[in-house]
Protein backbone atom coordinates (compact mmCIF):
# COMPACT_ATOMS: atom_id res chain seq x y z
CA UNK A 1 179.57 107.10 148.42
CA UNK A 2 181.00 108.23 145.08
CA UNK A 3 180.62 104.73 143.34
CA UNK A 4 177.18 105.05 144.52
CA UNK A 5 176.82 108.66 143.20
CA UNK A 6 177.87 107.43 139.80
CA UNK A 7 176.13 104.49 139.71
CA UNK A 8 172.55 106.64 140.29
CA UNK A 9 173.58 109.48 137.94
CA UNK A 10 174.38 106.66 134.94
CA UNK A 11 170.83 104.92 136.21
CA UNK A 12 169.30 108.15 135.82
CA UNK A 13 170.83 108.83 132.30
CA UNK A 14 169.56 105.38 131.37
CA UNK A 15 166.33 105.88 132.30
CA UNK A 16 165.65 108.90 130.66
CA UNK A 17 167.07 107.30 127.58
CA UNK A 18 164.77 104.92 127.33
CA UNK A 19 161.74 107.35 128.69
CA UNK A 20 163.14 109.09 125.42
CA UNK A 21 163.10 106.10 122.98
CA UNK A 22 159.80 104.78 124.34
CA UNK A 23 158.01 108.38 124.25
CA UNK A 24 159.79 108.35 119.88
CA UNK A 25 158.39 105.08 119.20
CA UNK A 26 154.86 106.25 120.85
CA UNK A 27 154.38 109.17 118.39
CA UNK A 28 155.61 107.39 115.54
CA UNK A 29 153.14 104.31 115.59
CA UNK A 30 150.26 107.15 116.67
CA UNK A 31 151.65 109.02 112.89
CA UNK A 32 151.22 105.61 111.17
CA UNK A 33 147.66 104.43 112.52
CA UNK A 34 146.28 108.19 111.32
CA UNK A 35 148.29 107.47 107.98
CA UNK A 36 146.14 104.29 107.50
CA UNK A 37 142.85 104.83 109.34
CA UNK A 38 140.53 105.17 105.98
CA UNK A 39 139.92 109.17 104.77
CA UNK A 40 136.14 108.35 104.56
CA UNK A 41 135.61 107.19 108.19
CA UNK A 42 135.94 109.46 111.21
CA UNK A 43 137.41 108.63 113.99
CA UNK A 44 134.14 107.61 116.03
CA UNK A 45 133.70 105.14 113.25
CA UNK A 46 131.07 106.46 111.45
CA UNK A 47 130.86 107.99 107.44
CA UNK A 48 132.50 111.33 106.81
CA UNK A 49 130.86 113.78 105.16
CA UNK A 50 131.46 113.68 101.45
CA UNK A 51 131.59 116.98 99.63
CA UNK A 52 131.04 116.64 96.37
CA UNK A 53 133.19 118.39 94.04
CA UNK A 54 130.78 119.71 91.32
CA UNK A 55 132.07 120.65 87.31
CA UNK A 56 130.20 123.86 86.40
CA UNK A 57 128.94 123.13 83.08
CA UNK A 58 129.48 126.65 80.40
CA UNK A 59 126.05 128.51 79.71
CA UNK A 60 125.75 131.04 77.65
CA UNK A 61 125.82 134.48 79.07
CA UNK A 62 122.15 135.61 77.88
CA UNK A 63 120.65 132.62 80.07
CA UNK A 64 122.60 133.86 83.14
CA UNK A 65 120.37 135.03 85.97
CA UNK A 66 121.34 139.27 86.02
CA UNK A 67 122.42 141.27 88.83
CA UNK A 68 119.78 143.89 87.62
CA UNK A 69 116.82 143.59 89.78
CA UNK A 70 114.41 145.09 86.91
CA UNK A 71 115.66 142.72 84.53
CA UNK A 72 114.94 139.85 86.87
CA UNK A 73 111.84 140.77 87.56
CA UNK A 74 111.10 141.41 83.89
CA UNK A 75 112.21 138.10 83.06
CA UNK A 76 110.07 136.50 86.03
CA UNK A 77 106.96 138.38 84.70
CA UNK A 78 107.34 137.09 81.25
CA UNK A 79 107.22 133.72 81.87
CA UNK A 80 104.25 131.65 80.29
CA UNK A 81 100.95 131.34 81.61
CA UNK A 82 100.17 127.71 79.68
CA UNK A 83 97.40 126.08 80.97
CA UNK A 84 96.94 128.49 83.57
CA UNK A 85 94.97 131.49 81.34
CA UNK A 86 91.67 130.82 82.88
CA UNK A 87 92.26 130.11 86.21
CA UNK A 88 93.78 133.45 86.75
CA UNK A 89 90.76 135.65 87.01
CA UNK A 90 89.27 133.69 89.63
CA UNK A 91 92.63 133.99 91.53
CA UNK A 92 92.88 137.85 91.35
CA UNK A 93 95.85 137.48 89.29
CA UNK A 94 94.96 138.71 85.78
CA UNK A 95 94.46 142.51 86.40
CA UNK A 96 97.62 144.06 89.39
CA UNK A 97 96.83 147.68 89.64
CA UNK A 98 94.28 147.33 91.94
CA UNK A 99 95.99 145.06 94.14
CA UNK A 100 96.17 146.94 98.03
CA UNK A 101 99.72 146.23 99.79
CA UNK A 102 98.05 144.72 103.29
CA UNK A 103 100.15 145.31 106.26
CA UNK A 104 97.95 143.80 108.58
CA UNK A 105 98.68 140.57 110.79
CA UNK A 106 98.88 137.04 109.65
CA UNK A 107 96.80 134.50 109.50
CA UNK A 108 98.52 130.07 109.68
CA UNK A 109 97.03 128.08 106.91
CA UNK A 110 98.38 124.31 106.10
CA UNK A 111 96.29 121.60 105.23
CA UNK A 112 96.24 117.79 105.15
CA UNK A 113 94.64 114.76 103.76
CA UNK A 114 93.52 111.75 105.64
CA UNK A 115 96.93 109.97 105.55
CA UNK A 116 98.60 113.04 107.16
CA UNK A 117 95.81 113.65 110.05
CA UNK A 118 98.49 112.88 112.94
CA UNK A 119 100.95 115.92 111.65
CA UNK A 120 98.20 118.50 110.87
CA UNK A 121 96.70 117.67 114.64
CA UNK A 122 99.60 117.40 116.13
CA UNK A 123 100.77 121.24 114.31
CA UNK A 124 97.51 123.07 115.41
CA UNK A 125 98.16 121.56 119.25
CA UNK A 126 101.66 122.99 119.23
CA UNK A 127 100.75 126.52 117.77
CA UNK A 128 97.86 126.50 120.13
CA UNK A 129 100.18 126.13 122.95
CA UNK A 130 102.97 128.05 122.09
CA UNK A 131 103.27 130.08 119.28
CA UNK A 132 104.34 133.88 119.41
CA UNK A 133 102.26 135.83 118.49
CA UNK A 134 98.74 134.04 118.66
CA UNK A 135 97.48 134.25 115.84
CA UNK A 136 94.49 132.78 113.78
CA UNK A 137 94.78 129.07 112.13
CA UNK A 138 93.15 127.80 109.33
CA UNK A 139 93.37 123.66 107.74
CA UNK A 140 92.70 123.11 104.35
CA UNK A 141 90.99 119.74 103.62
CA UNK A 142 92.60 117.74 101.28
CA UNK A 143 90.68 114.74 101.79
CA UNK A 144 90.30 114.01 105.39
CA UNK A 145 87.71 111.18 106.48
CA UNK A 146 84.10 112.72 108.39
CA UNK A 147 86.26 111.60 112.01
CA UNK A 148 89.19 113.78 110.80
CA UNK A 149 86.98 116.82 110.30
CA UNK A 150 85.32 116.79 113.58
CA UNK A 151 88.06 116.09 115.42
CA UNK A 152 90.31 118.66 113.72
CA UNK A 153 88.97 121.73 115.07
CA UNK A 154 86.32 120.62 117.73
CA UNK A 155 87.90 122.98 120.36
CA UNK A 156 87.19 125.73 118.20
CA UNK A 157 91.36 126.55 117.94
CA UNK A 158 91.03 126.62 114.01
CA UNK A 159 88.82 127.10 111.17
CA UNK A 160 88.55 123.98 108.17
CA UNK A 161 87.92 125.06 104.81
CA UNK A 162 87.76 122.35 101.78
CA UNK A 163 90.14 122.63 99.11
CA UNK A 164 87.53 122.76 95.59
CA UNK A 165 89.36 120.49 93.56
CA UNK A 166 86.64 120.44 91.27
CA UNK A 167 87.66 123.90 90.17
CA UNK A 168 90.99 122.99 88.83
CA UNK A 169 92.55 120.73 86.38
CA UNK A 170 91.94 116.93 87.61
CA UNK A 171 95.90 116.23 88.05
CA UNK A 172 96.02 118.29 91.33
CA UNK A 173 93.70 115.80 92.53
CA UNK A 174 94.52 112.71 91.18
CA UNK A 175 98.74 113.25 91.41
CA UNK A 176 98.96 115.11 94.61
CA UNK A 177 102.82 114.27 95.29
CA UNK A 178 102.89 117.41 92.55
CA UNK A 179 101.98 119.55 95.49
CA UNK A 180 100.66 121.31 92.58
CA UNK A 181 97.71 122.77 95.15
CA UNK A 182 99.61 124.14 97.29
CA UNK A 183 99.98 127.50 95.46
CA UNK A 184 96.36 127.47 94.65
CA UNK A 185 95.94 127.37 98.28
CA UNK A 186 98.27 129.84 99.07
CA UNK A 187 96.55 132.12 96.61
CA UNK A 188 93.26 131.48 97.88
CA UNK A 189 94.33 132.34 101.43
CA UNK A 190 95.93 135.93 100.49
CA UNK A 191 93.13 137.33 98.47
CA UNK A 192 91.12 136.23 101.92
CA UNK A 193 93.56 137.16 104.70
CA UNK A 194 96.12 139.72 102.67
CA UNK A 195 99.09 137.88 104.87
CA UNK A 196 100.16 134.58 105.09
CA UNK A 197 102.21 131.96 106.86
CA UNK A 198 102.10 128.25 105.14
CA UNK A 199 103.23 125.24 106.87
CA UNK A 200 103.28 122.19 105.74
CA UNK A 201 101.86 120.22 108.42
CA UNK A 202 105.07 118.25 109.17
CA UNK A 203 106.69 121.82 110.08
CA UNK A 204 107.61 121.92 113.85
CA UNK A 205 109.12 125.55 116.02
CA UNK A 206 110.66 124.51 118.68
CA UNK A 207 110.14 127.92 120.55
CA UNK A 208 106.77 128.97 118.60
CA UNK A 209 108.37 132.74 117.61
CA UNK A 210 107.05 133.80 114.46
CA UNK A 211 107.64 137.14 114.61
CA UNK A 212 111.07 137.82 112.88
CA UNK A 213 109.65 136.23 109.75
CA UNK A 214 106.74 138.42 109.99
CA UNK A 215 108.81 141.37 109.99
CA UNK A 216 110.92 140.19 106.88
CA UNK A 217 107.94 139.48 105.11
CA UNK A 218 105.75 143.15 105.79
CA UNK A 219 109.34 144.48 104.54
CA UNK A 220 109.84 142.82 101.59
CA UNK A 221 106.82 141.20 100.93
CA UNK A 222 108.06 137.54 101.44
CA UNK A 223 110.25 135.28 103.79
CA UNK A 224 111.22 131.73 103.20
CA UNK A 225 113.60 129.21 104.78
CA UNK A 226 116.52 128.91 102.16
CA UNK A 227 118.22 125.96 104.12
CA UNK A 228 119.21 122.75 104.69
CA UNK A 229 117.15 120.12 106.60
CA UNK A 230 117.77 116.50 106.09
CA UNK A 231 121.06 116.23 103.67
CA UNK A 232 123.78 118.32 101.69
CA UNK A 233 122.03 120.79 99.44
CA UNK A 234 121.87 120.16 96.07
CA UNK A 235 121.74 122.87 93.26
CA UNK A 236 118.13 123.83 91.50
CA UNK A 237 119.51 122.43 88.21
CA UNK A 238 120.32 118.93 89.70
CA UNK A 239 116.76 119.69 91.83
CA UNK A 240 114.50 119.94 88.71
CA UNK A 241 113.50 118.05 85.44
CA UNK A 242 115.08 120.24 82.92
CA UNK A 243 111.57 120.51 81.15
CA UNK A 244 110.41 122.52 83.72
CA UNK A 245 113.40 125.00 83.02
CA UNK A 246 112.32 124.68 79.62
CA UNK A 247 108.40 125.50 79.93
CA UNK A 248 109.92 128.35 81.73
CA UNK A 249 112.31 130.01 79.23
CA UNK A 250 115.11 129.23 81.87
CA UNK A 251 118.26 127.14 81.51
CA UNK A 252 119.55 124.63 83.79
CA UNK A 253 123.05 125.91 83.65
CA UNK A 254 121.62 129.31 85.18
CA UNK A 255 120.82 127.82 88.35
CA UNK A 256 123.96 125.11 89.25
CA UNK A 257 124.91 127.74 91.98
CA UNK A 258 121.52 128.35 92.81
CA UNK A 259 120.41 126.28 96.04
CA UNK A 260 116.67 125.66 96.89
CA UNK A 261 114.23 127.84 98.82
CA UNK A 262 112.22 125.18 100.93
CA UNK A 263 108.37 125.34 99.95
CA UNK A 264 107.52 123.63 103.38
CA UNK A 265 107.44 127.35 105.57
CA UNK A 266 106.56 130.68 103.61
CA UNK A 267 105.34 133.76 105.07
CA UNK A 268 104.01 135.81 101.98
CA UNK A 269 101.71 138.93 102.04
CA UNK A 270 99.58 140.83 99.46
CA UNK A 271 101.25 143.31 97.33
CA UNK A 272 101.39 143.89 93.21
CA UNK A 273 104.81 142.70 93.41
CA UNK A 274 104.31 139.43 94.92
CA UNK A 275 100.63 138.59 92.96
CA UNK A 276 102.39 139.55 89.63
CA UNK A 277 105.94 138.18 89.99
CA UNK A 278 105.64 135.37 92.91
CA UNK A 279 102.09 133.65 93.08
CA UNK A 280 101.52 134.24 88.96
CA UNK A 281 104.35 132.35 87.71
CA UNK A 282 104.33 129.77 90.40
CA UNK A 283 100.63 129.08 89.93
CA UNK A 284 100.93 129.32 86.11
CA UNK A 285 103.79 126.66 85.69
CA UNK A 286 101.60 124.12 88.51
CA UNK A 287 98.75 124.29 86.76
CA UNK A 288 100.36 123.21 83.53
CA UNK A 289 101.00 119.78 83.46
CA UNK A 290 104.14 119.79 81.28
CA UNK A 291 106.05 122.66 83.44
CA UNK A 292 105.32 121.38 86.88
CA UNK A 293 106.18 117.65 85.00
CA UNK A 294 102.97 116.23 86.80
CA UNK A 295 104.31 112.63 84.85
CA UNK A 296 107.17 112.20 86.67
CA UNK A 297 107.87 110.13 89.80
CA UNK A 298 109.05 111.64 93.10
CA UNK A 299 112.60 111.06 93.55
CA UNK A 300 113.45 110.86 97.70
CA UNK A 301 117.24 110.18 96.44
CA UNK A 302 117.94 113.90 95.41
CA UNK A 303 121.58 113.78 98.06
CA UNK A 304 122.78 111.89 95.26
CA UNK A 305 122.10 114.27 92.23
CA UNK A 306 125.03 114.57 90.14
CA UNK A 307 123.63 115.92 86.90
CA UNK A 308 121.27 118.70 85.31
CA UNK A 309 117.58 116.92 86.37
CA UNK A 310 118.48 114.21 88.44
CA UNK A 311 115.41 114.58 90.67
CA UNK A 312 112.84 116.77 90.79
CA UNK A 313 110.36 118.61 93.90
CA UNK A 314 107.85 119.65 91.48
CA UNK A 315 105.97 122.85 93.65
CA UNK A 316 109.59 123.54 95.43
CA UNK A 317 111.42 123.41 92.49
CA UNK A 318 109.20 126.19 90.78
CA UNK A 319 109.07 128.30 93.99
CA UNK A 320 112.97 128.29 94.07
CA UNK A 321 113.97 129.31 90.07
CA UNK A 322 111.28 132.60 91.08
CA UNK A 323 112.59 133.95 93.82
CA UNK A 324 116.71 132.91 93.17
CA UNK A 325 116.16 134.51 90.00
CA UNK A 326 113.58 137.41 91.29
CA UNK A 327 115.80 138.14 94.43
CA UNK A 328 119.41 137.12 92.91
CA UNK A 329 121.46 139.18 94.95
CA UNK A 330 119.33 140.01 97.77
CA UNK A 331 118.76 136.77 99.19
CA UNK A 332 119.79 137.32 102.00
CA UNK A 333 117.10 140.04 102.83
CA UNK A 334 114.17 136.94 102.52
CA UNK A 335 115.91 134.53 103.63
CA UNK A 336 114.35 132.89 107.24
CA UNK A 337 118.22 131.85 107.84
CA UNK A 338 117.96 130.98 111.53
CA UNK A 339 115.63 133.83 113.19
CA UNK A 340 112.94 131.20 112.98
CA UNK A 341 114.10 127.76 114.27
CA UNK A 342 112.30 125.09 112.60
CA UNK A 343 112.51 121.79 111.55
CA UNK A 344 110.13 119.18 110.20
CA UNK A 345 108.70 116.03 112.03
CA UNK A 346 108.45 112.55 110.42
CA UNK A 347 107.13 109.47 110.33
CA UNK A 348 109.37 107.46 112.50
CA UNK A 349 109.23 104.21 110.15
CA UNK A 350 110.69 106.23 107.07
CA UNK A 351 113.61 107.87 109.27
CA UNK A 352 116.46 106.39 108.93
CA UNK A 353 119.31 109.27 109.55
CA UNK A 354 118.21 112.98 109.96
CA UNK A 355 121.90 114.79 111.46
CA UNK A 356 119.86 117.55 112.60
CA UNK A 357 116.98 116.19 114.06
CA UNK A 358 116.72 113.87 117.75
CA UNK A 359 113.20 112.11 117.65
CA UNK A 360 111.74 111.37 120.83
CA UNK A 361 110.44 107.79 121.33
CA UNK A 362 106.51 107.64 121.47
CA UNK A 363 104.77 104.22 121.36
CA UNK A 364 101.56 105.90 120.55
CA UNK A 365 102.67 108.20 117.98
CA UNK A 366 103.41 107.25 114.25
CA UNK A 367 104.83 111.06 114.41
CA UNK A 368 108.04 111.81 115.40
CA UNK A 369 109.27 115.30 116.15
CA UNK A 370 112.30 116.84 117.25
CA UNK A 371 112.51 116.93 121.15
């Protein structure tokens, strides 16, 4: 019995030995496949996330945007009017001390031409069914066929106006990728209404609540989505031709920690404040060829801007420099942030990867929205 005992107890010392070794050896080969496995792959196997280390480039301390509201807003007001001088009257922005501060409610306004029928139908169905509060809609036609305008608002759930083209400088017309009608529209729509909530008509709410952004904007006047959608964000200066910065007054070096304020969702209401320092200087610089930089392509490669005016969003990059540099250290009070969830639909034959966005598959739909 005690050769036996023995025999187990050395057994049992030589097992755990090589439990030991075996459990050793384990970690270290685990160590030296995470030592090779590539640092821009994730474990699933797909890309990591690159974040881009970006060189702040000196500017000189005049051109920096202040943390004086006043001086902000004096610098705002001062930019040029260009082409924009006799437009302005017409708009209700040449004379502000008569402007009335409405309170009231809200009215939707987007707008679409023919090739964008299936979002701006597809919108008005979804706020019809679901948004919070109900409220009234109106589509701007931006060149929809005789069909499209029938079929728009035949239930009677919306009201079509026609964008007058012929009233404004032929570019908005004949380059619409500008977007350069889009505060014309806007305008148009708050000396009608008083309050305002664009959408582009690609915008989709999951849940249909509109009503925090309404309260941001009757409190300080506007309320826009200052977020990411499809990529990375990318700083104004990369975001815009540098001639725009320049028709402005503005340098590029200003904004390289200034990030976009998306153009696509904007509740906006009628005050002095926003006519004179918002809706002026955005309408002024798109209705001047040269400062919205009407010649220039649209760049859909802006997640790989690297340099002062890489790309350029023409409407969106004018909408941003006013309100980073009108609201520079209170953008967090207008900012949408994520008390209204929204995202944007697509067509599905340009989507390649959206991370924050799962399309539901529709045979008969060109449109793809979030589910």
């Amino acid at each position: 019995m005690g050769f036996v005992r023995r025999l187990l107890t050395r057994r049992s010392k030589s097992l755990w030995t090589i439990f030991i070794l075996t459990f050793i050896n384990m970690i270290f080969i685990i160590r030296m496949t995470f030592r090779n496995f590539p640092e821009d792959i994730t474990m699933d196997g797909y890309p990591r996330e690159q974040k881009k280390v970006v060189q702040l480039q000196p500017c000189p301390q005049p051109a920096m945007i202040s943390k004086d509201f006043s001086q902000n807003r004096n610098k705002v007001g001062s930019y040029p009017l260009g082409d924009s001088i006799k437009y302005l009257p017409k708009l209700g922005l040449q004379d502000f001390d008569h402007v009335s501060s409405y309170l009231g409610d809200p009215v939707i306004v987007t707008a679409a031409s023919f090739s964008h029928f299936t979002f701006v139908d597809g919108l008005v169905k979804r706020l019809i069914t679901n948004m919070k509060p109900k409220l009234k809609i109106v589509v701007f036609d931006l060149s929809l066929t005789e069909y499209q305008k029938r079929k728009i608002c035949e239930d009677g759930n919306c009201v079509l106006r026609k964008f007058p083209y012929n009233e404004y400088p032929a570019f908005l017309k004949e380059k619409k990728h500008t977007i350069a009608w889009k505060p014309v529209l806007i305008q148009m729509a708050l000396q009608e209404f008083g309050f305002v909530i664009w959408m582009d008509s690609a915008v989709y709410l999951p849940d249909g609540n509109l009503q925090p952004g309404i309260d941001i904007a009757r409190t300080h006047g506007i309320a826009a989505g200052h977020k990411r959608v499809t990529h990375p964000d990318i700083n104004i200066a990369f975001e815009t031709d540098n001639a725009t910065f320049n028709s402005l007054g503005e340098k590029p070096c200003a904004f390289q920690t200034s990030f976009k304020f998306n153009a696509a969702f904007i509740f906006i209401r009628r005050s002095s404040l926003t006519y004179k320092f918002i809706m002026r200087p955005w309408i002024s610089c798109a209705l001047t060829e040269t400062c919205i930089m009407s010649d220039r392509e649209p760049n859909s490669k802006c997640v790989d801007a690297d340099k002062f005016g890489y790309c350029h969003r023409f409407d969106q990059s004018i909408f941003s420099i006013i309100l980073n540099r009108l609201y520079h250290t209170k953008l967090a009070e207008i900012d949408l942030g994520n008390k209204v969830k929204w995202t944007k639909c697509y067509r599905r034959d340009s989507v390649v990867i959206f991370n924050e966005m799962v399309f539901k598959d529709s045979d008969s739909d060109i449109v793809q929205c979030p589910l």
